[in-house]
Protein backbone atom coordinates (compact mmCIF):
# COMPACT_ATOMS: atom_id res chain seq x y z
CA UNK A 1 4.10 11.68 -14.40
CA UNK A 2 3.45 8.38 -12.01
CA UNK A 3 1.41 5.78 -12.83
CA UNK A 4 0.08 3.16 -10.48
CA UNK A 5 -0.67 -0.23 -11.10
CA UNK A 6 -1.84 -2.31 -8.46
CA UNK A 7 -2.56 -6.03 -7.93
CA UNK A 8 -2.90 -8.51 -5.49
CA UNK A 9 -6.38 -7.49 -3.73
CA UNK A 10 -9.05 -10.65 -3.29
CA UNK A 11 -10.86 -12.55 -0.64
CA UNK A 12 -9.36 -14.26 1.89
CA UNK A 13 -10.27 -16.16 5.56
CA UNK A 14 -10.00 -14.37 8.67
CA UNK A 15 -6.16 -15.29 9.59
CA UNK A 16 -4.85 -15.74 5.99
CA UNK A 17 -2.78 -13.83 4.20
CA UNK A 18 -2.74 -11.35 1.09
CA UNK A 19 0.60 -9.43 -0.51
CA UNK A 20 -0.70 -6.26 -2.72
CA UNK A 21 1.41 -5.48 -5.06
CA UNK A 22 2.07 -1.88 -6.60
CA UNK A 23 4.72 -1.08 -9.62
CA UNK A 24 5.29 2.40 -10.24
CA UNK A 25 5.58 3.66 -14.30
CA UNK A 26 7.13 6.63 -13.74
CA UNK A 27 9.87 9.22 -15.00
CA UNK A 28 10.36 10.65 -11.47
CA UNK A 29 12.40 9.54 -8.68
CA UNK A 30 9.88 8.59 -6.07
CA UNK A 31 10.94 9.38 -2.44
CA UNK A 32 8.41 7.16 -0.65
CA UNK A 33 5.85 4.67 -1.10
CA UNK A 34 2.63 3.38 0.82
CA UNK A 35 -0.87 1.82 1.03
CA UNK A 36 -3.47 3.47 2.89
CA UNK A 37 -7.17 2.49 3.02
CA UNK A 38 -10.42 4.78 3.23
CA UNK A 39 -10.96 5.78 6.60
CA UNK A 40 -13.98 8.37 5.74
CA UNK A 41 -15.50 9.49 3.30
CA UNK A 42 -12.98 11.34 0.99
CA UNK A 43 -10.43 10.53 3.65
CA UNK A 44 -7.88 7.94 3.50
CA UNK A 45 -5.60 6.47 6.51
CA UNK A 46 -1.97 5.36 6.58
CA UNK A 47 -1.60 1.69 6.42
CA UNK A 48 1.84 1.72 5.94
CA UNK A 49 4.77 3.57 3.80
CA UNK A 50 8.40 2.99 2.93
CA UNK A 51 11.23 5.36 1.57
CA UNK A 52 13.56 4.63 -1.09
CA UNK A 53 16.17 5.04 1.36
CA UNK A 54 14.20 1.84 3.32
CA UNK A 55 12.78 3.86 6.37
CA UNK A 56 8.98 2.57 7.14
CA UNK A 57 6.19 3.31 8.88
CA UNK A 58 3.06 1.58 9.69
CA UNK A 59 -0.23 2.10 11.61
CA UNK A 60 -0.64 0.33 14.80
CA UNK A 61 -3.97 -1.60 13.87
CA UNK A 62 -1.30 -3.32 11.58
CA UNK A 63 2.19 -3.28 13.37
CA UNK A 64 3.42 -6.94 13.33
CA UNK A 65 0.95 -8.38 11.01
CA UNK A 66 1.94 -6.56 7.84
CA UNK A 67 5.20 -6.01 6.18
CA UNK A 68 5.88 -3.15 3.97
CA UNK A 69 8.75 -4.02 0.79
CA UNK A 70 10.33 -2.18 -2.04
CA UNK A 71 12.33 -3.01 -4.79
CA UNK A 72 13.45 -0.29 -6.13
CA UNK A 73 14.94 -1.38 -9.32
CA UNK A 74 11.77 -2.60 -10.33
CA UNK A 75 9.51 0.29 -8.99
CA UNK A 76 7.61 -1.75 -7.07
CA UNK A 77 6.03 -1.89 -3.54
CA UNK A 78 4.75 -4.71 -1.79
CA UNK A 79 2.65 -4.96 1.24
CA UNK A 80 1.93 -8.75 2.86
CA UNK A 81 -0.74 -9.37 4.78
CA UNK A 82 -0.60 -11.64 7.49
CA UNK A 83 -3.32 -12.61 9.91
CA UNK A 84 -5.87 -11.03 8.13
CA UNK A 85 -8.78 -9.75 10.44
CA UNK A 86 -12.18 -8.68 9.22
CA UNK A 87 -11.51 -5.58 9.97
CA UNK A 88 -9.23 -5.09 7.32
CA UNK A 89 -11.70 -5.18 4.95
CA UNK A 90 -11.88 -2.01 3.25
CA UNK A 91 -10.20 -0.64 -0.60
CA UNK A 92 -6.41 -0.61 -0.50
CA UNK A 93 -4.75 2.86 -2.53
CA UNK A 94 -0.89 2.73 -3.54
CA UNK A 95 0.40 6.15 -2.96
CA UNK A 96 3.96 7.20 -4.79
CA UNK A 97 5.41 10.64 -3.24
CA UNK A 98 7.83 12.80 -5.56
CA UNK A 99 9.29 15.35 -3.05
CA UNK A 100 11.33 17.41 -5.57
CA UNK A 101 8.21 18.51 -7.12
CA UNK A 102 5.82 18.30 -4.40
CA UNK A 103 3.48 15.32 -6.31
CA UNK A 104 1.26 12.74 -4.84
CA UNK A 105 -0.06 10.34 -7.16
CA UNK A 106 -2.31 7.39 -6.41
CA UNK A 107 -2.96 4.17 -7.19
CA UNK A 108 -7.45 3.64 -8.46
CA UNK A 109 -7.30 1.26 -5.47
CA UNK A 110 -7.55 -2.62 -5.03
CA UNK A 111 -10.14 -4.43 -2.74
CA UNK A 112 -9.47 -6.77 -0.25
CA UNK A 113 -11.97 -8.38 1.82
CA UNK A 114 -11.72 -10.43 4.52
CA UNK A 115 -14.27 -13.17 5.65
CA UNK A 116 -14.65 -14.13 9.19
């Protein structure tokens, strides 16, 4: 089993900055990590993910503003926020991938909003 625990979410200006925060309790290895945010209803998009080996990927609506981390000793993943736009409002969901069994697990989601 994963478990998720996310922090960091809040209010913030148009062109400030937010880092979420997600530690993973788990007795997996987890292969990769990310944050996506709702896109639909009952869908979610990719905002951006990491691997444990370091490889990342990110959505272009956020390619140079955000930064995807990991510390892998600690089980954590950290996403900062910079240059915040309005449109980046929406609920944030940690997402831990265990490929050796085939798992996703997620996160209950953080909110960030973003005032303009």
């Amino acid at each position: 089993q994963v478990q998720l625990v996310e922090s960091g979410g809040g209010l913030v200006q148009a062109g400030g900055s937010l880092r979420l925060s997600c530690e993973a309790v788990r007795t997996y290895t987890i292969d990769r990590m990310g944050w996506y945010r709702h896109y639909a209803v009952d869908q979610r998009e990719l905002v951006a993910t990491i691997t444990s080996g370091g490889d990342t990927d990110y959505a272009d609506s956020v390619k140079g503003r955000f930064t995807i981390s990991r510390d892998n000793a600690k089980n954590v993943v950290y996403l900062q926020m910079n240059n915040l736009k309005s449109e980046d409002t929406d609920f944030y969901f940690c997402k831990a991938e265990v490929w050796q069994y085939g798992h996703d697990y997620w996160g209950p989601g953080i909110q960030v909003t973003v005032s303009s």
